[in-house]
PDB file of N, CA and C in Angstrom:
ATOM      1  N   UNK A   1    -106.315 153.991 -37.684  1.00  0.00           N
ATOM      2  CA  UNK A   1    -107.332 153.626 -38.654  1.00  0.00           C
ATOM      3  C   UNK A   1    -107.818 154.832 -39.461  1.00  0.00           C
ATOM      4  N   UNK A   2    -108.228 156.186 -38.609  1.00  0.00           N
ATOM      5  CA  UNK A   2    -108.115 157.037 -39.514  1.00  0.00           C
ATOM      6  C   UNK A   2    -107.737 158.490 -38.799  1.00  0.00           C
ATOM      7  N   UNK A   3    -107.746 159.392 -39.766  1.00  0.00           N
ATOM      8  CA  UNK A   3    -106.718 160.592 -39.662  1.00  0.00           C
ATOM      9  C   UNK A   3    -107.765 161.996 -39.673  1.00  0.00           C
ATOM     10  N   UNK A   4    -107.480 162.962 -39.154  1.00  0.00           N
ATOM     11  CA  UNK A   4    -108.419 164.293 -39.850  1.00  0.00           C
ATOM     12  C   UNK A   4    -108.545 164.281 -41.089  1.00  0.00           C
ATOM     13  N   UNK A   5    -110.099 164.854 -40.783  1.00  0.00           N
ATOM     14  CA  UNK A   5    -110.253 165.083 -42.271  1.00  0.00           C
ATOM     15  C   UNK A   5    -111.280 163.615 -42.508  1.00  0.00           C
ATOM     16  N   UNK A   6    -111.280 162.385 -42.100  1.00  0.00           N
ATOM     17  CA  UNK A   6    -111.899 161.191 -42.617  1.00  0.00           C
ATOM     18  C   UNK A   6    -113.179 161.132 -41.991  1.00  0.00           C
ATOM     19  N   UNK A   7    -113.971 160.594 -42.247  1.00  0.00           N
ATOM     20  CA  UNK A   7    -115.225 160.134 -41.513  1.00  0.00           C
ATOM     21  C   UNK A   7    -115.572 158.854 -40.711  1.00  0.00           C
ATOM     22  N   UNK A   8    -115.540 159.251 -39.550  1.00  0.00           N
ATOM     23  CA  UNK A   8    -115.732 157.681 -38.783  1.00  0.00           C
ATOM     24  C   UNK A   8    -116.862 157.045 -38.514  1.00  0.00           C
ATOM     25  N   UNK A   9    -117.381 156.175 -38.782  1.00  0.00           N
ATOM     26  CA  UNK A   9    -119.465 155.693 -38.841  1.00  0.00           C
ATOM     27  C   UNK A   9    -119.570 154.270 -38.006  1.00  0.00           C
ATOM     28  N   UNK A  10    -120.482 154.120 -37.938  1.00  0.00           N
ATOM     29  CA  UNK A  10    -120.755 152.679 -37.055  1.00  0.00           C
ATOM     30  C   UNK A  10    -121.770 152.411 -37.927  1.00  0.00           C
ATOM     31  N   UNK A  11    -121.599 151.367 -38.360  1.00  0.00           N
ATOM     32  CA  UNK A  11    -122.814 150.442 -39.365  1.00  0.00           C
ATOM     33  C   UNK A  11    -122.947 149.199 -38.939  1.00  0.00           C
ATOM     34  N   UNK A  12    -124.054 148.652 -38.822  1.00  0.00           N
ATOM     35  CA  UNK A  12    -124.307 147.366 -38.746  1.00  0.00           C
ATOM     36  C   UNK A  12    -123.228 146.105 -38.041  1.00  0.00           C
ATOM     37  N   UNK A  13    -122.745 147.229 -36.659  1.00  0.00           N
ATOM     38  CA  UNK A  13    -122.090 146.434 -35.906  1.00  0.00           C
ATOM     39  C   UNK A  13    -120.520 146.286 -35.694  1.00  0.00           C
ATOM     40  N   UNK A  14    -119.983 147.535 -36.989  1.00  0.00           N
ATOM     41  CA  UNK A  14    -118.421 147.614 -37.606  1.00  0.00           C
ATOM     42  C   UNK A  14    -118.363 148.982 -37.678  1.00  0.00           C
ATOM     43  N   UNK A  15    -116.907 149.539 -37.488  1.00  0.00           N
ATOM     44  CA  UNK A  15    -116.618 150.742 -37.656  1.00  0.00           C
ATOM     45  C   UNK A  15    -116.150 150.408 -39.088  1.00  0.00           C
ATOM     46  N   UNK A  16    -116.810 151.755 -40.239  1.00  0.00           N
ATOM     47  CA  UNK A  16    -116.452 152.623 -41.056  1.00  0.00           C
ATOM     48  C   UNK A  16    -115.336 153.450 -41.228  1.00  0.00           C
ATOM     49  N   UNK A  17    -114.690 153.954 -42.514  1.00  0.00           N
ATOM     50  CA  UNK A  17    -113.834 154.830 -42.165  1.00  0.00           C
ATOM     51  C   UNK A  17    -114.418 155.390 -44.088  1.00  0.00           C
ATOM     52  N   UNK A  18    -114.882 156.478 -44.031  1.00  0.00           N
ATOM     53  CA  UNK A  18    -115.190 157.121 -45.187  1.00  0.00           C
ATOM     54  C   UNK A  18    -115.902 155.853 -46.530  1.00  0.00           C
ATOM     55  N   UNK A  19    -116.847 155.731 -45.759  1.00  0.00           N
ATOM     56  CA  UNK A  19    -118.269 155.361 -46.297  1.00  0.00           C
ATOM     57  C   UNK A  19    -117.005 153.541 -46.557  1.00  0.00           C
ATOM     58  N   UNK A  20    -116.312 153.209 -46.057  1.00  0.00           N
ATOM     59  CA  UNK A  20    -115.824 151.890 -46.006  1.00  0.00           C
ATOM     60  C   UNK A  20    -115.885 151.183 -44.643  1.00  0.00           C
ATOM     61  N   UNK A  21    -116.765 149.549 -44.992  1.00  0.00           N
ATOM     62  CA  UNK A  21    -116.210 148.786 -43.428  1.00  0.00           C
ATOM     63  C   UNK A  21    -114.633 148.441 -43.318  1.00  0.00           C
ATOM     64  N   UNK A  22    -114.500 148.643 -42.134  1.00  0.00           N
ATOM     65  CA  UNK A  22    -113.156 148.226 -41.801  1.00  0.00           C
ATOM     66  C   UNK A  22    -113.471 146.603 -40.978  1.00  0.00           C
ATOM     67  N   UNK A  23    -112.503 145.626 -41.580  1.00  0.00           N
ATOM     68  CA  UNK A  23    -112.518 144.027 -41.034  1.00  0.00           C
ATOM     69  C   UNK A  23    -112.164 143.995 -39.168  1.00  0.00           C
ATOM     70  N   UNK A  24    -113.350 143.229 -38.867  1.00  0.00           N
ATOM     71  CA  UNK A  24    -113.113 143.069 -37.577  1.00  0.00           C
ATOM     72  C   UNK A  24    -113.229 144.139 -36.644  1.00  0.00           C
ATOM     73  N   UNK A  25    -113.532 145.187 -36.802  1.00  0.00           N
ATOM     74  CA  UNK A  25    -114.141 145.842 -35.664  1.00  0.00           C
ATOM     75  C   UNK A  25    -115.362 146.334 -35.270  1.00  0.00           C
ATOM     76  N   UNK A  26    -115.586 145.073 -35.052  1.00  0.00           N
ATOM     77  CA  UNK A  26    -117.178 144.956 -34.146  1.00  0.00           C
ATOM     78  C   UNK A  26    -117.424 145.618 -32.443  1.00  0.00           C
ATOM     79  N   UNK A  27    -118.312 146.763 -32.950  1.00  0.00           N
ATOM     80  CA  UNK A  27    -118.257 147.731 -31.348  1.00  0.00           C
ATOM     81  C   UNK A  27    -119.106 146.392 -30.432  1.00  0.00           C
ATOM     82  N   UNK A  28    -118.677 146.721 -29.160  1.00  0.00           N
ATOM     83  CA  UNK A  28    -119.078 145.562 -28.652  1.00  0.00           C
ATOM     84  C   UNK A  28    -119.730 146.012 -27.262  1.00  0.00           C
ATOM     85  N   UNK A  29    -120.678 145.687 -26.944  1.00  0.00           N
ATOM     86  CA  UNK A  29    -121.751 145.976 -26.030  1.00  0.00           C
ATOM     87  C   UNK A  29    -121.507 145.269 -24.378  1.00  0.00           C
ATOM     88  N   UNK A  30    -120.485 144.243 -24.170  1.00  0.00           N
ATOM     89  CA  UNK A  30    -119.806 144.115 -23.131  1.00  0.00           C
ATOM     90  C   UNK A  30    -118.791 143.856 -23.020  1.00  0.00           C
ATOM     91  N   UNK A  31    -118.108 143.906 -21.938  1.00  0.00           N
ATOM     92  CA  UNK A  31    -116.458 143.095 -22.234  1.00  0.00           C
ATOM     93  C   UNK A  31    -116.539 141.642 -21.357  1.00  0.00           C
ATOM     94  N   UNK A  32    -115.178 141.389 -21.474  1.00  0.00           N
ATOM     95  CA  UNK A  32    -115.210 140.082 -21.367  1.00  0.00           C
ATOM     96  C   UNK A  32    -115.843 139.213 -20.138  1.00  0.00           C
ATOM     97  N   UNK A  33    -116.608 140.081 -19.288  1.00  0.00           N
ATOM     98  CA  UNK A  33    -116.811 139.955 -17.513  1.00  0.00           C
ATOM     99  C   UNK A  33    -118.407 140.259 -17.499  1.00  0.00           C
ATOM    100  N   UNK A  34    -118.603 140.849 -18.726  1.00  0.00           N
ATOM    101  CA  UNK A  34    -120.220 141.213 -18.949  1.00  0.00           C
ATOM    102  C   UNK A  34    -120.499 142.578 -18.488  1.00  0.00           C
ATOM    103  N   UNK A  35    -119.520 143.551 -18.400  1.00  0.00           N
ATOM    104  CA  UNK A  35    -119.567 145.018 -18.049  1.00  0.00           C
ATOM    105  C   UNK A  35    -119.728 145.658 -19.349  1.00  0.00           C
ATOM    106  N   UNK A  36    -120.784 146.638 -19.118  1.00  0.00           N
ATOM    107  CA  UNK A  36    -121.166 147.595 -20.373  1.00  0.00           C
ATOM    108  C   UNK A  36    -119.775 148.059 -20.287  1.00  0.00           C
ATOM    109  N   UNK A  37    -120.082 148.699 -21.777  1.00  0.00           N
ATOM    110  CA  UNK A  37    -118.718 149.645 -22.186  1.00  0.00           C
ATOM    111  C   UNK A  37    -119.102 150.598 -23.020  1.00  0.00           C
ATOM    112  N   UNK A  38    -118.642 151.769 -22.637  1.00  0.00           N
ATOM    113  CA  UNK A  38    -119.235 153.213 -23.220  1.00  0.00           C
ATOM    114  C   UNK A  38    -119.380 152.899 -25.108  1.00  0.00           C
ATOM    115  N   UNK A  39    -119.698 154.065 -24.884  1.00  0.00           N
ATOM    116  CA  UNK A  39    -119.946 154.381 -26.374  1.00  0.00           C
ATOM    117  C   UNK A  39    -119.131 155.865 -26.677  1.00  0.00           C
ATOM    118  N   UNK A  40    -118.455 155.936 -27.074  1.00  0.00           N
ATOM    119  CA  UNK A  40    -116.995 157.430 -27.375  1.00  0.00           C
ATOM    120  C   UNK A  40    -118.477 158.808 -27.409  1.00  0.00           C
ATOM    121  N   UNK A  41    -118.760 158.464 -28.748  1.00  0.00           N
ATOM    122  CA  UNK A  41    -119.831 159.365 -29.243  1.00  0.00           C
ATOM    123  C   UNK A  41    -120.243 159.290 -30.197  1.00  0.00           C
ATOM    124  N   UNK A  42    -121.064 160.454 -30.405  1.00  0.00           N
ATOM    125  CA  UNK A  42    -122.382 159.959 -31.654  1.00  0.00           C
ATOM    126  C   UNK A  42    -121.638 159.547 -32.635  1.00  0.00           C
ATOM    127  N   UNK A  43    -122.042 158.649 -33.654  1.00  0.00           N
ATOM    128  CA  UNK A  43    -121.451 158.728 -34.928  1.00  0.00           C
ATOM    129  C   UNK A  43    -122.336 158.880 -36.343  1.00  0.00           C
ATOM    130  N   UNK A  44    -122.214 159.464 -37.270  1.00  0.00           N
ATOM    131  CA  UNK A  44    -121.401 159.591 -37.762  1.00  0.00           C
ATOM    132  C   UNK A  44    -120.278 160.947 -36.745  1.00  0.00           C
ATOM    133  N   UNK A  45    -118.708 160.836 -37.435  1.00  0.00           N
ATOM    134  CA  UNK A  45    -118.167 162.171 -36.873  1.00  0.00           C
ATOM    135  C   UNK A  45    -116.900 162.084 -38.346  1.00  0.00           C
ATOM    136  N   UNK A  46    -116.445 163.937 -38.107  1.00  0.00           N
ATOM    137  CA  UNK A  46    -115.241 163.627 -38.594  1.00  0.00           C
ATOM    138  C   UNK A  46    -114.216 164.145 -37.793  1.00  0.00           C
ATOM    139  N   UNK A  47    -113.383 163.469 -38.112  1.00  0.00           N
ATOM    140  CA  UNK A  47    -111.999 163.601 -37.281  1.00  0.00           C
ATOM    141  C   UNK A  47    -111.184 165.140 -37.762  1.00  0.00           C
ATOM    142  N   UNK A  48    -111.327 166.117 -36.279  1.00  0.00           N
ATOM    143  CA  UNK A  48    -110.949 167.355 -36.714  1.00  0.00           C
ATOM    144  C   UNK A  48    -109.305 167.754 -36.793  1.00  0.00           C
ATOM    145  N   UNK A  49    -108.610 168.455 -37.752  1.00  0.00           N
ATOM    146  CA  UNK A  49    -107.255 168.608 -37.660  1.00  0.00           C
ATOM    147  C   UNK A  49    -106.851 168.410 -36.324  1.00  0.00           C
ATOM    148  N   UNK A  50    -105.447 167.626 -36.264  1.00  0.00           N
ATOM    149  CA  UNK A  50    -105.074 167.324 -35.456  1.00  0.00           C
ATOM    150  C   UNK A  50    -105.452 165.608 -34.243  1.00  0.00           C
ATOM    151  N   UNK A  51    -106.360 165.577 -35.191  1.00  0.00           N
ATOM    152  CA  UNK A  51    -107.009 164.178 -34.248  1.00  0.00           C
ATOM    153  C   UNK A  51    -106.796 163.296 -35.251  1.00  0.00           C
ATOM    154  N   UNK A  52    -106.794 161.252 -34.467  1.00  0.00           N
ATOM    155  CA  UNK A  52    -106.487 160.467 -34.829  1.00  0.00           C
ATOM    156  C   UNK A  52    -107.615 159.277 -34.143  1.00  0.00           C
ATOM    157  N   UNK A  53    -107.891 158.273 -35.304  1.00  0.00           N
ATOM    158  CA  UNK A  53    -108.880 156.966 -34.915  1.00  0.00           C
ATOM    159  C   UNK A  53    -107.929 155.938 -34.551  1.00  0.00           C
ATOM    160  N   UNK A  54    -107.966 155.454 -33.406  1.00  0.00           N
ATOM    161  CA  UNK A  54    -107.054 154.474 -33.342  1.00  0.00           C
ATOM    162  C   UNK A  54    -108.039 153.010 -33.152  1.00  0.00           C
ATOM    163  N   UNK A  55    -107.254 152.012 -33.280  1.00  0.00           N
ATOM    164  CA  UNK A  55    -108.231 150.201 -33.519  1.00  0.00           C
ATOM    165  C   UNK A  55    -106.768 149.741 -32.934  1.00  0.00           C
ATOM    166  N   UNK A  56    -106.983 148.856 -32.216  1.00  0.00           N
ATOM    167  CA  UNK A  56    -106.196 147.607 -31.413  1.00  0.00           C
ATOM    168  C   UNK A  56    -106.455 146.553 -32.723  1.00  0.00           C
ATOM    169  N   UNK A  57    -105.559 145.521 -32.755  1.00  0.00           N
ATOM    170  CA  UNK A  57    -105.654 144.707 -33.705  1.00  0.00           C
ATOM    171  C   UNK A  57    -106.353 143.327 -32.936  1.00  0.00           C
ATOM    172  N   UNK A  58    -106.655 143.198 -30.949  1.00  0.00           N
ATOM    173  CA  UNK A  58    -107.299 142.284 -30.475  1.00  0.00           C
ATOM    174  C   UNK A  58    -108.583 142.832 -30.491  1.00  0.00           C
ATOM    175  N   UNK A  59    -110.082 142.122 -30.740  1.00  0.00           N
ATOM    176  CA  UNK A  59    -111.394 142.496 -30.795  1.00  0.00           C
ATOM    177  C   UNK A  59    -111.973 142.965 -29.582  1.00  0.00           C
ATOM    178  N   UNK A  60    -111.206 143.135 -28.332  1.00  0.00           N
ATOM    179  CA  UNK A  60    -111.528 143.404 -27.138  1.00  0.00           C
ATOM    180  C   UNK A  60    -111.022 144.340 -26.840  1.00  0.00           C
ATOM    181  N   UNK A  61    -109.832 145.438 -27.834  1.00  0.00           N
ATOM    182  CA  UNK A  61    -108.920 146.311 -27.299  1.00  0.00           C
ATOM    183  C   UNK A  61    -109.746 147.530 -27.276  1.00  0.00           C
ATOM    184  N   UNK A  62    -109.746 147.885 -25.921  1.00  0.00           N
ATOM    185  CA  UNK A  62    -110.227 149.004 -25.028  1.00  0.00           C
ATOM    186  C   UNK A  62    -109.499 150.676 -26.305  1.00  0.00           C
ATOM    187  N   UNK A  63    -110.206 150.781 -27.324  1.00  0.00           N
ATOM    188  CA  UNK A  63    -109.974 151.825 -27.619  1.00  0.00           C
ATOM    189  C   UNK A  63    -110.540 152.988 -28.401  1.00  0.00           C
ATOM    190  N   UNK A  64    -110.154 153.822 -29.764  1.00  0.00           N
ATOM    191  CA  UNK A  64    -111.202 154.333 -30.418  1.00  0.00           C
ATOM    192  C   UNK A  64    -112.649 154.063 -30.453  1.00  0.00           C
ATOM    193  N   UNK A  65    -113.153 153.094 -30.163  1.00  0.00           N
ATOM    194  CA  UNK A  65    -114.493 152.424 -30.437  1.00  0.00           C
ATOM    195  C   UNK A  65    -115.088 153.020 -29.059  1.00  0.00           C
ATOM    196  N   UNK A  66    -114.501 152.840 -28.145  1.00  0.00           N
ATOM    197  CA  UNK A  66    -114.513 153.429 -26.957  1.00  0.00           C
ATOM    198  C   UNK A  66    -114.298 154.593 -26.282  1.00  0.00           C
ATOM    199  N   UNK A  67    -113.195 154.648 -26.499  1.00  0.00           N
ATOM    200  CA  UNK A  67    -112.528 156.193 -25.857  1.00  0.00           C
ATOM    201  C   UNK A  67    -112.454 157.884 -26.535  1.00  0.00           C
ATOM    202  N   UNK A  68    -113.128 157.213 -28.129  1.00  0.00           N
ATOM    203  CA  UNK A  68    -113.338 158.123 -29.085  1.00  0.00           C
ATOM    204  C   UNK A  68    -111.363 158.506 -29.704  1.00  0.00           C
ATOM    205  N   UNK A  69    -111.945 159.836 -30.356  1.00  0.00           N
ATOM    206  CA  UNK A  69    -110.420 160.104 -31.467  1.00  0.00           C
ATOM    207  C   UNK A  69    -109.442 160.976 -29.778  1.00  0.00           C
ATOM    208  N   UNK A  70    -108.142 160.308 -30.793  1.00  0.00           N
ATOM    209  CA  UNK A  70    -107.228 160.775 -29.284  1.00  0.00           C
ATOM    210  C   UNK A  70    -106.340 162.228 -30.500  1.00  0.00           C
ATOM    211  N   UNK A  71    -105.687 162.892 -29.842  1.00  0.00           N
ATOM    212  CA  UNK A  71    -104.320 164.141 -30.357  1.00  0.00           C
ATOM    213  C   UNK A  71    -103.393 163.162 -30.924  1.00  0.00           C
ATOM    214  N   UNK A  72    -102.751 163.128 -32.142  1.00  0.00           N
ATOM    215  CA  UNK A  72    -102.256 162.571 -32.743  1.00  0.00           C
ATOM    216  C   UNK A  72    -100.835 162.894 -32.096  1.00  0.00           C
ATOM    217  N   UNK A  73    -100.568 163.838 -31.128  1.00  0.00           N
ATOM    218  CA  UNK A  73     -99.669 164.071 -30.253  1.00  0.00           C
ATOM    219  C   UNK A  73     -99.544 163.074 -29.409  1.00  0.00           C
ATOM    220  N   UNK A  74    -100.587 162.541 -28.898  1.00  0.00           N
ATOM    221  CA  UNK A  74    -100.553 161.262 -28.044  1.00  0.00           C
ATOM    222  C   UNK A  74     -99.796 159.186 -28.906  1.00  0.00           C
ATOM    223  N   UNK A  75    -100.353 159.629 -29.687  1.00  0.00           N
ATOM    224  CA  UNK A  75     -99.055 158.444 -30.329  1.00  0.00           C
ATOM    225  C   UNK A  75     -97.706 158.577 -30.384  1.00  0.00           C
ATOM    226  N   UNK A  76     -97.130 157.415 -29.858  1.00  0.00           N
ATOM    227  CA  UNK A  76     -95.800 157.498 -29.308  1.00  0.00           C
ATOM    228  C   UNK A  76     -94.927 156.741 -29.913  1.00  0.00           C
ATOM    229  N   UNK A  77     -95.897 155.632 -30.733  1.00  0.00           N
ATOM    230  CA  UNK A  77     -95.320 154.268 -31.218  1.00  0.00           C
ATOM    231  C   UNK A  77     -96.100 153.313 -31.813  1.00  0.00           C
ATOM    232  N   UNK A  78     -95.707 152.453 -32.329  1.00  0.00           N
ATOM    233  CA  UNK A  78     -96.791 151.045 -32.416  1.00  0.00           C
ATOM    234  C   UNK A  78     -96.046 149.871 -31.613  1.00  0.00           C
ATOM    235  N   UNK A  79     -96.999 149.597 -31.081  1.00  0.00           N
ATOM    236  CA  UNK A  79     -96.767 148.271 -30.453  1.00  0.00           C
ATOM    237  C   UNK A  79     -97.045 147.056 -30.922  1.00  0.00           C
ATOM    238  N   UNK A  80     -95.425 146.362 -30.948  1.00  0.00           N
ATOM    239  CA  UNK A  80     -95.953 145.352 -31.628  1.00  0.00           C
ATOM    240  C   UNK A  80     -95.188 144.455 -30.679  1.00  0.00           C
ATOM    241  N   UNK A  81     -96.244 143.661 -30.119  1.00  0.00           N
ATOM    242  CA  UNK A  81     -95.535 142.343 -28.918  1.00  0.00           C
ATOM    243  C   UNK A  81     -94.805 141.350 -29.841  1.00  0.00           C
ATOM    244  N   UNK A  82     -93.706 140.781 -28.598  1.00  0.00           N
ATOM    245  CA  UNK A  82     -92.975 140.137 -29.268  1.00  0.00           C
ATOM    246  C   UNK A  82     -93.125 138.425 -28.780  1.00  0.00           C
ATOM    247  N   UNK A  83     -93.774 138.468 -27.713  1.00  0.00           N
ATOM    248  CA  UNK A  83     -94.644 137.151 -27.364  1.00  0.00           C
ATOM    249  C   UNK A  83     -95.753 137.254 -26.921  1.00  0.00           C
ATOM    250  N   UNK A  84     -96.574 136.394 -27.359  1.00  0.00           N
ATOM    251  CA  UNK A  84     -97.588 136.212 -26.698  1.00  0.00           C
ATOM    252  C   UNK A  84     -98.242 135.125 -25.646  1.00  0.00           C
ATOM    253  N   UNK A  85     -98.689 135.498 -24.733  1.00  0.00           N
ATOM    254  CA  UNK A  85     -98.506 134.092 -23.705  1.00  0.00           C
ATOM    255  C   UNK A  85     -99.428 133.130 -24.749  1.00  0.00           C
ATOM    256  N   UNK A  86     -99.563 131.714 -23.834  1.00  0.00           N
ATOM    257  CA  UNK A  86     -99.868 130.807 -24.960  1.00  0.00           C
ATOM    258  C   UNK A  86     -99.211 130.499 -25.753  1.00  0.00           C
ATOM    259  N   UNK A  87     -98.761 131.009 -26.411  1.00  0.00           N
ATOM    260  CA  UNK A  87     -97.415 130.879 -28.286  1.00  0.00           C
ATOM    261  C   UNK A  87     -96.668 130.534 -27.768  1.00  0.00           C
ATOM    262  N   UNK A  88     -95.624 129.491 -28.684  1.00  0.00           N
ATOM    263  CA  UNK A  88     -94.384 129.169 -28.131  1.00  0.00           C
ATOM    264  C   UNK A  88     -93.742 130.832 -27.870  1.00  0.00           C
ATOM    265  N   UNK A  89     -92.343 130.763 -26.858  1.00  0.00           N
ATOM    266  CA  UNK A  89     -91.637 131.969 -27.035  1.00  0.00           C
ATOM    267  C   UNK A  89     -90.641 132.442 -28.673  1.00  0.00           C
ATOM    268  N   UNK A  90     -90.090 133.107 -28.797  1.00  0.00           N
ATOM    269  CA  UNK A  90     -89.333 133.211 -29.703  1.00  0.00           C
ATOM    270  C   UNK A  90     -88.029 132.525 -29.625  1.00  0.00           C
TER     271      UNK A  90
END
């Protein structure tokens, strides 16, 4: 979602990325069992050379919102499932 150099913000319930909301990511105050879930850190921040914002595309995915900016060394890939339970298979 975003890269060094950008600004990451929490507004009114949505992560920001340089004074823009980004759709659907609402930080979320429990998970699905009713367990708090951290908060990464303060925000506003910017993402220092070498660091990366990452967003899950499910509203529950355990990540940036959470775990804060990861080493852009640590991306390996994108994952993109190829079924999902529920859905027919392919």
């Amino acid at each position: 979602a975003a890269r060094a150099g950008q600004e990451v913000d929490h507004q009114d319930g949505s992560i920001w990325i340089d004074g823009r909301p980004l759709a659907v990511t609402t930080i979320r105050q429990l998970d699905r069992k009713g367990r708090p879930l951290p908060l990464a850190r303060a925000f506003p921040y910017r993402l220092e050379p070498g660091e990366v914002f990452l967003l899950g595309e499910d509203p529950f995915s355990f990540d940036s919102r959470y775990l804060g900016p990861l080493p852009e060394t640590a991306v390996l890939g994108i994952y993109r499932p190829f079924w999902i339970p529920g859905e027919p298979r392919p």
